[in-house]
Protein backbone atom coordinates (compact mmCIF):
# COMPACT_ATOMS: atom_id res chain seq x y z
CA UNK A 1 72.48 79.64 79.17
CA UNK A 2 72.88 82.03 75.81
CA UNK A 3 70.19 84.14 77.00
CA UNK A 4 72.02 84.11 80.31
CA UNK A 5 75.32 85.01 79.06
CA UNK A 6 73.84 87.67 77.18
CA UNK A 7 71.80 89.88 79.71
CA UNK A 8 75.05 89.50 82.20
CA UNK A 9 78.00 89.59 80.30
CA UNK A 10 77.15 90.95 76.45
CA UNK A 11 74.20 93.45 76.75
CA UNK A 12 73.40 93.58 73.27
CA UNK A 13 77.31 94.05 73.01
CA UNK A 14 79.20 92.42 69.85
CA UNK A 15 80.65 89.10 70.83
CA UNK A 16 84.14 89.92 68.53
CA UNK A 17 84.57 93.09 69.99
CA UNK A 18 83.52 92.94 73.64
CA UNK A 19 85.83 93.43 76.28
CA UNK A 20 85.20 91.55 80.02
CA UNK A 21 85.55 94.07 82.68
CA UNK A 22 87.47 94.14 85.39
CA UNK A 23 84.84 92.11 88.33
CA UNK A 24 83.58 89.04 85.75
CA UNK A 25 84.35 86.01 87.04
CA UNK A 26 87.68 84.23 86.27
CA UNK A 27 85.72 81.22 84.32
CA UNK A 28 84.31 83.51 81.92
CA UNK A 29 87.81 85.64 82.05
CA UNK A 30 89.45 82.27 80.29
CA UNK A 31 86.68 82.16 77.89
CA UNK A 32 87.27 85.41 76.10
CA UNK A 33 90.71 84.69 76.49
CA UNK A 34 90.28 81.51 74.40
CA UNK A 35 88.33 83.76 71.75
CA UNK A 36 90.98 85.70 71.62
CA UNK A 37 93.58 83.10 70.96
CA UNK A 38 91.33 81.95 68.07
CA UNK A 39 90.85 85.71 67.18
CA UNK A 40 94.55 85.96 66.03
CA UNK A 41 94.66 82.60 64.60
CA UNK A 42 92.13 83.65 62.21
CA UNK A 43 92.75 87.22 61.49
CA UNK A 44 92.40 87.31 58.00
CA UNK A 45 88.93 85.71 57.94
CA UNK A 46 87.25 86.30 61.59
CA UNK A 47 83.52 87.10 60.59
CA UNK A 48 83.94 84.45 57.79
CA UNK A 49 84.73 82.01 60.37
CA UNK A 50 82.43 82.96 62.47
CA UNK A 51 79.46 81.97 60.06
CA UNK A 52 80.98 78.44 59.66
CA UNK A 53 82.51 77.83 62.99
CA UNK A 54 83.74 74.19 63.47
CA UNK A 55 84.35 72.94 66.97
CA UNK A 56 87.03 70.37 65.76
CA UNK A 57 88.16 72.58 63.46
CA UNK A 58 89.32 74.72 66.43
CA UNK A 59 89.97 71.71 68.88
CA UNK A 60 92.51 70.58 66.13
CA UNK A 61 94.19 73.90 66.21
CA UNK A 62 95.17 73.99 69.89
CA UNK A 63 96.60 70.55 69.68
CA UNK A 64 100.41 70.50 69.25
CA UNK A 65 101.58 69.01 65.79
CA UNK A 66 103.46 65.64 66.40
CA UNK A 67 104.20 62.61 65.01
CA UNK A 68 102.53 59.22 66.75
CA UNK A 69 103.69 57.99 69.63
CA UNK A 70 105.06 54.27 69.50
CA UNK A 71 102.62 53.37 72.46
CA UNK A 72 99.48 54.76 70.48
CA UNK A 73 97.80 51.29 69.29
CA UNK A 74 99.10 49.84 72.76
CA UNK A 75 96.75 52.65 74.79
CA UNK A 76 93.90 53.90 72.69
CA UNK A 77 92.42 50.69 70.78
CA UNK A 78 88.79 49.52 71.09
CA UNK A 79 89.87 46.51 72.96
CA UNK A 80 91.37 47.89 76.01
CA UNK A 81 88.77 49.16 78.86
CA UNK A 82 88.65 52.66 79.68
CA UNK A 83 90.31 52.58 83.22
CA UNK A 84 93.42 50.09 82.04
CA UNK A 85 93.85 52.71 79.13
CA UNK A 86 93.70 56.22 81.60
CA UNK A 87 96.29 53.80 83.92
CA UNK A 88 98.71 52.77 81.57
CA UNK A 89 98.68 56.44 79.48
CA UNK A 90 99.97 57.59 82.80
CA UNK A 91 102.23 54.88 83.09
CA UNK A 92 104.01 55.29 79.55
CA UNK A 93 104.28 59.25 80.56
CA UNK A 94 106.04 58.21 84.12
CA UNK A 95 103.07 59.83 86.18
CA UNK A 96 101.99 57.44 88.12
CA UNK A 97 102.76 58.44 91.38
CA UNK A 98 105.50 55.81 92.69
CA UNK A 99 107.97 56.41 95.64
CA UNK A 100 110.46 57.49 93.10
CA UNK A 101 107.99 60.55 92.44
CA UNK A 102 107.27 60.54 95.88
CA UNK A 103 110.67 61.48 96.56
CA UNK A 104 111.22 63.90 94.21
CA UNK A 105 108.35 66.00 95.84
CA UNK A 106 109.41 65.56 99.08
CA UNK A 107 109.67 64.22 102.69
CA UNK A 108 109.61 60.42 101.71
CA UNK A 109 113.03 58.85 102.79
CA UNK A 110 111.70 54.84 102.42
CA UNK A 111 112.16 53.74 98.89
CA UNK A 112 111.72 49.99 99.66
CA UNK A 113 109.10 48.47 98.07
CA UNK A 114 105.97 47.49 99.69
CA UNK A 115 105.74 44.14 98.05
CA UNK A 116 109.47 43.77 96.21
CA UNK A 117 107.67 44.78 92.91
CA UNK A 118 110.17 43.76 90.65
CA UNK A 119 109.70 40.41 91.16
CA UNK A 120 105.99 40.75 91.85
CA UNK A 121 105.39 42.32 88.58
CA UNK A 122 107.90 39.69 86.94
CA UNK A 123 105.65 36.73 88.29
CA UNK A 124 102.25 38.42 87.23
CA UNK A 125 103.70 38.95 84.02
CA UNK A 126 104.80 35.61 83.78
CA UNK A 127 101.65 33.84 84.39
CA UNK A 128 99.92 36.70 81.72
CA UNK A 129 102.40 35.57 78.88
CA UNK A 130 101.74 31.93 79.38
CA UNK A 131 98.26 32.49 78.58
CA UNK A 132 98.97 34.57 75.41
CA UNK A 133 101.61 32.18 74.08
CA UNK A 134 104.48 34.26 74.74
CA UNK A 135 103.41 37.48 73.31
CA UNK A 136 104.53 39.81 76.13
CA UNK A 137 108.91 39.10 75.50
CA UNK A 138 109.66 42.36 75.44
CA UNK A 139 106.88 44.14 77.80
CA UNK A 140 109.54 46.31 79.12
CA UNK A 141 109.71 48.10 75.72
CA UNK A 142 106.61 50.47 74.34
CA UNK A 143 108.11 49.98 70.57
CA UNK A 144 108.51 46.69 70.40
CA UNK A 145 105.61 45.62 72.29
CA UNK A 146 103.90 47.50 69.35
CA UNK A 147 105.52 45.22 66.43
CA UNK A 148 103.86 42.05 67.10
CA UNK A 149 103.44 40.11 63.72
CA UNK A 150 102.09 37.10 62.55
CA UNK A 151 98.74 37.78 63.89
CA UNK A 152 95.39 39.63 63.01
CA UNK A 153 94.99 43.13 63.74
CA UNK A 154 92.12 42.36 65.98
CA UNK A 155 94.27 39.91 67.94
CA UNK A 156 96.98 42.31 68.34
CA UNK A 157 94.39 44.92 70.38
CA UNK A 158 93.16 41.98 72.32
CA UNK A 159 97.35 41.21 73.36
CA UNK A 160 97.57 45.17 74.17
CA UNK A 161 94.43 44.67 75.76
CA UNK A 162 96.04 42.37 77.89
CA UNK A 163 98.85 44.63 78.71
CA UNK A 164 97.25 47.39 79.66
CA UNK A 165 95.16 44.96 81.92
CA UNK A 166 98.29 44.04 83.56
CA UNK A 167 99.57 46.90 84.41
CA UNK A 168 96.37 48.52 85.97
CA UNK A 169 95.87 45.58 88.45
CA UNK A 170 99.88 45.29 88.84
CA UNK A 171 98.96 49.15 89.94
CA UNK A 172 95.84 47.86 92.02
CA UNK A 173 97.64 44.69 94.03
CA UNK A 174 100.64 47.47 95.05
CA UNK A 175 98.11 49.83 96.59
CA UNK A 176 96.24 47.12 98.02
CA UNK A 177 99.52 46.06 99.54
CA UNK A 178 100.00 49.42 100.94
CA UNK A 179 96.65 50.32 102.54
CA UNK A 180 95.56 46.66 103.97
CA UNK A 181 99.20 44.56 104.40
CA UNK A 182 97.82 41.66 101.65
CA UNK A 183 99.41 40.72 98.61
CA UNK A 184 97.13 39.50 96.05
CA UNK A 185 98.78 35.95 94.19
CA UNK A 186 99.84 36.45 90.93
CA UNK A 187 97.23 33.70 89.98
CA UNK A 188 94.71 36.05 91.20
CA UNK A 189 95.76 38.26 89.10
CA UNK A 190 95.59 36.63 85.81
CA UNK A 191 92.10 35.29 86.75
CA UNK A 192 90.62 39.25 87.51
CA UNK A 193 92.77 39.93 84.21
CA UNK A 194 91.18 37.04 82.47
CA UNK A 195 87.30 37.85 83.86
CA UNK A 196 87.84 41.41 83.08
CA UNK A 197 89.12 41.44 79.25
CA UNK A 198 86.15 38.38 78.50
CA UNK A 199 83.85 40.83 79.98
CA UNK A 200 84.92 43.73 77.73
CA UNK A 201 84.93 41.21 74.55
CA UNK A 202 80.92 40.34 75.25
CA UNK A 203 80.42 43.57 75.83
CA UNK A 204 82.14 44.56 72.21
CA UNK A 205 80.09 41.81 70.60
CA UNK A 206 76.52 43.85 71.54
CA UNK A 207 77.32 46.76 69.75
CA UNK A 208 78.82 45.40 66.86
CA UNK A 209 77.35 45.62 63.13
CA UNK A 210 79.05 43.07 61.46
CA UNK A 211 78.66 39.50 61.79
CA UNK A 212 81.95 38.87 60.31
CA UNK A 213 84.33 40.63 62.80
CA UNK A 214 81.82 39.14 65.23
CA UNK A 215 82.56 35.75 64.48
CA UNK A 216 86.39 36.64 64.59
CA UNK A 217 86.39 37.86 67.51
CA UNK A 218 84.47 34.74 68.90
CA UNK A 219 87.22 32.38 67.40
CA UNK A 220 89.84 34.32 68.67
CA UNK A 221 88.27 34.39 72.54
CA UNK A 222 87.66 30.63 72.42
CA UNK A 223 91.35 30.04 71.84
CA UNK A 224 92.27 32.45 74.43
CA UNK A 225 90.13 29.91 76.97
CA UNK A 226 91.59 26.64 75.57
């Protein structure tokens, strides 16, 4: 690909000081365009960056400084499975793509829900907390769902776990509802909720190096099933 990029694009040209001309394509366009931004970041020291370039060096300077967000622990923790975390990261931003949104885009008049969701969601959510002892109170707040005490750190990602479980199959019942008319029980939920984070768990336990958090973790799971 180097070599590529080199008898195309460079021709034996300096990298810092080449110019794209007017018919390369618009992928490579953005590229020079991101050297560029980089270019002014580092004017004082270009070439010295250039001999000890750092990829997350330069990833970390295009992110925006900020503080953590409240719902951090709740969406990125080991725990959680990769497709409950993507779901309920676009849930805590208000993207998912509801009728509300639907609206606001245009041509959708219907705002009744397919399955009254409210109380849908409040029965799922119900039968979730009686399994965790109580722990989801105060789902309907990011912060506070955050401050659980009195328990282990490792139990705490397992109850976010949880969460973020819930609201991905919450997600999952209301489409099902939509395309095929069927309205999964509530029961059925906490069981594919149940299956899914004991799956993750054993999963977990392979790839773990020590025995200690490994026989934590086992404790905590067999209370979870009493």
């Amino acid at each position: 690909m180097t070599r590529w990029i080199h008898h195309i694009y460079l021709k034996d040209q300096d990298w810092v000081e080449y110019e794209p001309s007017i018919d390369v394509s618009w992928s490579w366009r953005r590229i020079c365009k991101v050297r560029d931004k980089l270019a002014s970041a580092f004017t004082a020291n270009y070439a010295g960056m250039l001999d000890s370039y750092s990829v997350k060096r330069s990833y970390s300077w295009f992110q925006p400084d900020g503080g953590r967000v409240p719902w951090y622990s709740l969406v990125w923790n080991r725990i959680v499975c990769p497709k409950h975390a993507f779901l309920c990261w676009m849930s805590v931003h208000g993207r998912l793509f509801t009728k509300s949104r639907q609206k606001k885009v245009g041509g959708l008049t219907d705002l009744e829900c397919y399955m009254c969701g409210c109380e849908y969601s409040k029965k799922c959510t119900g039968a979730v907390n009686e399994w965790i002892e109580g722990r989801l109170v105060n789902w309907n707040n990011w912060e506070d769902l955050t401050k659980i005490r009195g328990v282990s750190m490792l139990t705490r990602q397992i109850y976010f776990a949880t969460y973020a479980a819930l609201i991905h199959h919450i997600w999952e019942a209301r489409n099902i509802c939509r395309l095929f008319q069927y309205v999964r029980s509530p029961n059925v939920v906490l069981r594919e909720i149940q299956f899914e984070l004991k799956t993750r768990v054993r999963f977990l336990l392979c790839n773990l190096k020590y025995n200690n958090y490994c026989n934590i973790l086992f404790r905590i799971w067999d209370n979870f099933e009493k």
